[in-house]
C-alpha atoms as a PDB file:
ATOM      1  CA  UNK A   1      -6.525   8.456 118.428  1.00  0.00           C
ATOM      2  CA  UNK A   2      -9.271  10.272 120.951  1.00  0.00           C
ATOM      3  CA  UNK A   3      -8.914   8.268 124.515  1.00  0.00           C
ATOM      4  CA  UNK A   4     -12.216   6.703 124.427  1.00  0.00           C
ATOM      5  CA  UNK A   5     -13.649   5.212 127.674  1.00  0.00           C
ATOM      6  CA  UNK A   6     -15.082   1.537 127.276  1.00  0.00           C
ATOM      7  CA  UNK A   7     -16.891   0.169 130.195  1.00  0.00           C
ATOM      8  CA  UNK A   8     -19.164  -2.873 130.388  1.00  0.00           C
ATOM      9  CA  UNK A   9     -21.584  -0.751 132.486  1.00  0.00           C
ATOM     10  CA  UNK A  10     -23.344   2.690 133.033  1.00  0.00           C
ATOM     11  CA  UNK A  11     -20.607   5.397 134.060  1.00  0.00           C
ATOM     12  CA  UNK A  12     -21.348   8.192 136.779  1.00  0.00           C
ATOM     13  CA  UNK A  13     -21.554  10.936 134.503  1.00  0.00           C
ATOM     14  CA  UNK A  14     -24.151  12.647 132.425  1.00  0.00           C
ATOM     15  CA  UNK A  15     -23.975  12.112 128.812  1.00  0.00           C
ATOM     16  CA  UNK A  16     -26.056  12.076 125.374  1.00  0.00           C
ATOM     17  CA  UNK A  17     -26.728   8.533 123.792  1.00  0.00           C
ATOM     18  CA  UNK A  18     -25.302   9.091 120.143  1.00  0.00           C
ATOM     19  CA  UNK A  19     -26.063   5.271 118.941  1.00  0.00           C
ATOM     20  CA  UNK A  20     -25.359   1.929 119.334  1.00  0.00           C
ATOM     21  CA  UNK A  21     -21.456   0.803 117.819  1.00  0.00           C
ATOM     22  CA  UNK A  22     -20.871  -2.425 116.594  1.00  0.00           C
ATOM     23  CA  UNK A  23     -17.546  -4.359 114.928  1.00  0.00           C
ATOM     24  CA  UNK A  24     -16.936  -7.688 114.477  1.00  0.00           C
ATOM     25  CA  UNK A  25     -14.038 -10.135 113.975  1.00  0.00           C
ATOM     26  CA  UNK A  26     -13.821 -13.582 111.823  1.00  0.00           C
ATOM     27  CA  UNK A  27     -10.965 -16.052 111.267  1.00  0.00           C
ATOM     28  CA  UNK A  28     -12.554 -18.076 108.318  1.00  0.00           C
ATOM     29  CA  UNK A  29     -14.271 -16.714 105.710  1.00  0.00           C
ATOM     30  CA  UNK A  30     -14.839 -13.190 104.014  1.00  0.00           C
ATOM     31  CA  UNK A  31     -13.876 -11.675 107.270  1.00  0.00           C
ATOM     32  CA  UNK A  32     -10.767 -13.575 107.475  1.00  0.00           C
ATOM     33  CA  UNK A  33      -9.100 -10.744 105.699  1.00  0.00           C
ATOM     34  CA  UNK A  34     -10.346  -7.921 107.548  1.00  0.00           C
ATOM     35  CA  UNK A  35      -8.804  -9.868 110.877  1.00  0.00           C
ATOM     36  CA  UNK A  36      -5.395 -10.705 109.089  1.00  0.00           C
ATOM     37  CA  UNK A  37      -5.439  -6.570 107.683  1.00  0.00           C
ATOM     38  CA  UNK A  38      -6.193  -5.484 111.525  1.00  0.00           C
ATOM     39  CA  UNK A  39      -3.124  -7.900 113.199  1.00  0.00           C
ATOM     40  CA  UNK A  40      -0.543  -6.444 111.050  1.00  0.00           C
ATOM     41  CA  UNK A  41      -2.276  -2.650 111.387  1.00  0.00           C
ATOM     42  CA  UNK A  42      -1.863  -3.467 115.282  1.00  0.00           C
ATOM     43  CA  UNK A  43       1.350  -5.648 115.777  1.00  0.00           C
ATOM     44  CA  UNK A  44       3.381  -3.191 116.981  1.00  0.00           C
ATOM     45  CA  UNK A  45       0.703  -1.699 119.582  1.00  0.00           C
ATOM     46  CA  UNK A  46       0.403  -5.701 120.800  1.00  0.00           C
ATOM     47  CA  UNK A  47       4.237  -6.105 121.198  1.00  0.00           C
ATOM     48  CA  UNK A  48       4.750  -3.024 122.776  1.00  0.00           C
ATOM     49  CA  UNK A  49       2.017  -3.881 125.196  1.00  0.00           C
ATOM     50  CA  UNK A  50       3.448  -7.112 126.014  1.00  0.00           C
ATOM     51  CA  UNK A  51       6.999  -6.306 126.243  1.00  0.00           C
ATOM     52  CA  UNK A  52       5.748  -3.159 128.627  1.00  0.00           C
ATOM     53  CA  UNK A  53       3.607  -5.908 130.661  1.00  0.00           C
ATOM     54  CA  UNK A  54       0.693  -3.797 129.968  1.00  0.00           C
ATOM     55  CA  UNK A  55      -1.031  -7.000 127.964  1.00  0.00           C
ATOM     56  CA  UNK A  56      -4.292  -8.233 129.925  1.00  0.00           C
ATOM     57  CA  UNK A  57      -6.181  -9.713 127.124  1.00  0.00           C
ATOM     58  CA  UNK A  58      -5.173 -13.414 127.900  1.00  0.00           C
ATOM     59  CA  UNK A  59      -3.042 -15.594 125.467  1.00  0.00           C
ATOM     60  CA  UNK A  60      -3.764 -16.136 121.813  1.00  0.00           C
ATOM     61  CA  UNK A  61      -5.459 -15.478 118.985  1.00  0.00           C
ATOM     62  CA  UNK A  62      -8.328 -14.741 121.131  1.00  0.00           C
ATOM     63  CA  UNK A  63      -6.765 -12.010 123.158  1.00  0.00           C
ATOM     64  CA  UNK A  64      -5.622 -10.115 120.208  1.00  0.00           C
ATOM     65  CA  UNK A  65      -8.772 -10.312 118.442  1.00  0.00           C
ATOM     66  CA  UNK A  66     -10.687  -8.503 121.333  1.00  0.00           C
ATOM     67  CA  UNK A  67      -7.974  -5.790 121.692  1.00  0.00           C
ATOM     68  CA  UNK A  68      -8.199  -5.179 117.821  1.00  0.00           C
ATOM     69  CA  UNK A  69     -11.772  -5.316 117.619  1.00  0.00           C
ATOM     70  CA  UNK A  70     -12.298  -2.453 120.884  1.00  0.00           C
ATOM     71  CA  UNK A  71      -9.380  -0.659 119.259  1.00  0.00           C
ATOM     72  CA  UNK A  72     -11.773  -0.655 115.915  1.00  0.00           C
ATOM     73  CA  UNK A  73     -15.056  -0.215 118.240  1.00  0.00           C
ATOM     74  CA  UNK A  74     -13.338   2.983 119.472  1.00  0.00           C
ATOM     75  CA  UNK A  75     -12.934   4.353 116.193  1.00  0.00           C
ATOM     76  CA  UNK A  76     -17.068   3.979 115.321  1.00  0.00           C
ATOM     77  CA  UNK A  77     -17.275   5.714 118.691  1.00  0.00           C
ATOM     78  CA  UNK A  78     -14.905   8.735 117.511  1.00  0.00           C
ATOM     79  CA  UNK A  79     -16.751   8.923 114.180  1.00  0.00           C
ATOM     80  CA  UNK A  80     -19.676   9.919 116.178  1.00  0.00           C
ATOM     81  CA  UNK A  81     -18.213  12.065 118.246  1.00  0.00           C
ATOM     82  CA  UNK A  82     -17.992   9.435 120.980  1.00  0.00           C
ATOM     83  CA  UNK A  83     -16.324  10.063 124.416  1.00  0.00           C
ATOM     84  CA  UNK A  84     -17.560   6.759 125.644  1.00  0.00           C
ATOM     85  CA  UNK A  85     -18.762   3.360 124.663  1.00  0.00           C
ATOM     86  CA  UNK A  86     -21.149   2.209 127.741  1.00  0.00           C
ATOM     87  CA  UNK A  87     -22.809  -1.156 128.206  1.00  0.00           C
ATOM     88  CA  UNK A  88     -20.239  -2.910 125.665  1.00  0.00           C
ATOM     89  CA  UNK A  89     -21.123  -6.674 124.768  1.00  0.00           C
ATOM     90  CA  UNK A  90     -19.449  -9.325 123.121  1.00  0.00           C
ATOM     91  CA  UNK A  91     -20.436 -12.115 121.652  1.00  0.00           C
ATOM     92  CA  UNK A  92     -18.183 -15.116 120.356  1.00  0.00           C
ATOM     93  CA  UNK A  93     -18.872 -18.121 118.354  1.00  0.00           C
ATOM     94  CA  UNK A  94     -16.598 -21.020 118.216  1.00  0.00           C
ATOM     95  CA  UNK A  95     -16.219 -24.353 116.459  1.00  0.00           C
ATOM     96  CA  UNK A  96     -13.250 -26.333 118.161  1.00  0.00           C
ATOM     97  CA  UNK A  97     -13.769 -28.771 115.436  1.00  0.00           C
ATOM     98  CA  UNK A  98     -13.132 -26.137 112.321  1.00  0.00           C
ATOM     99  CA  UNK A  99     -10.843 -23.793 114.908  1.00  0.00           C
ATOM    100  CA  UNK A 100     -13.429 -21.226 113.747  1.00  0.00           C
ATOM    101  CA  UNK A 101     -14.392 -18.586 115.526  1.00  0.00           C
ATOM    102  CA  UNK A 102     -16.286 -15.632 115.148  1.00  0.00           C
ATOM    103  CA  UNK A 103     -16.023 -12.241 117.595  1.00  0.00           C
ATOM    104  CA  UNK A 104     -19.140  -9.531 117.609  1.00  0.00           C
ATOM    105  CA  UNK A 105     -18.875  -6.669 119.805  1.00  0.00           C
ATOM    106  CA  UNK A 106     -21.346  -3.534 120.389  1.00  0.00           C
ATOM    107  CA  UNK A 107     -22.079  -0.845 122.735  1.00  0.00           C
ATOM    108  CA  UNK A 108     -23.748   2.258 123.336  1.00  0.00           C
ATOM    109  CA  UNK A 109     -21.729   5.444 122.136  1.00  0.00           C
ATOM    110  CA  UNK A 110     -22.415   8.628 124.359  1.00  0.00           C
ATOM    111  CA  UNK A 111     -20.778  11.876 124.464  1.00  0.00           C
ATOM    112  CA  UNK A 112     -20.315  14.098 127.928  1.00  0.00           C
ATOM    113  CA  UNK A 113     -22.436  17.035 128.734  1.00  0.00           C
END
């Protein structure tokens, strides 16, 4: 996969705006599959991450839901041509009583000039 750049801010460089990106995460519901799909597409990546001590995405379920959802924000990004993803956002919902959560995540895709 195309080394995209994600950065929660502007980056010094001059670049096009393609369009916004967007992916999102669920462990209850119709999105439930999608998420259980993703962690066995990207259990080796994790593990080999870890084991490397190259894992900085904290402990959990959490953690490994925001790697796999940049990892799938990256590929919107390369379907538009994407170098970067600039001003990325997440949002995450959570009900500690259901152990629900919910993980949205979106930011601008621009390619270099």
């Amino acid at each position: 996969m195309k080394d995209i750049i994600i950065s929660t801010v502007d980056i010094n460089k001059d670049y096009t705006i393609l369009g916004p990106v967007y992916d999102q995460v669920c462990n209850i519901g119709i999105f439930k599959s999608k998420l259980s799909k993703l962690k066995k597409e990207y259990a080796d990546k994790i593990e080999d991450l870890k084991h490397a001590n190259k894992w900085v995405f904290g402990e959990g379920d959490y953690g490994e839901a925001f790697f796999i959802i940049t990892e799938e924000l990256k590929k919107n990004a390369i379907k538009l041509g994407a170098d970067a993803i600039i001003d990325m956002h997440q949002n995450l919902h959570y009900d500690d009583n259901l152990s629900f959560y919910n993980m949205q995540i979106y930011g601008t895709a621009v390619k270099f000039i």
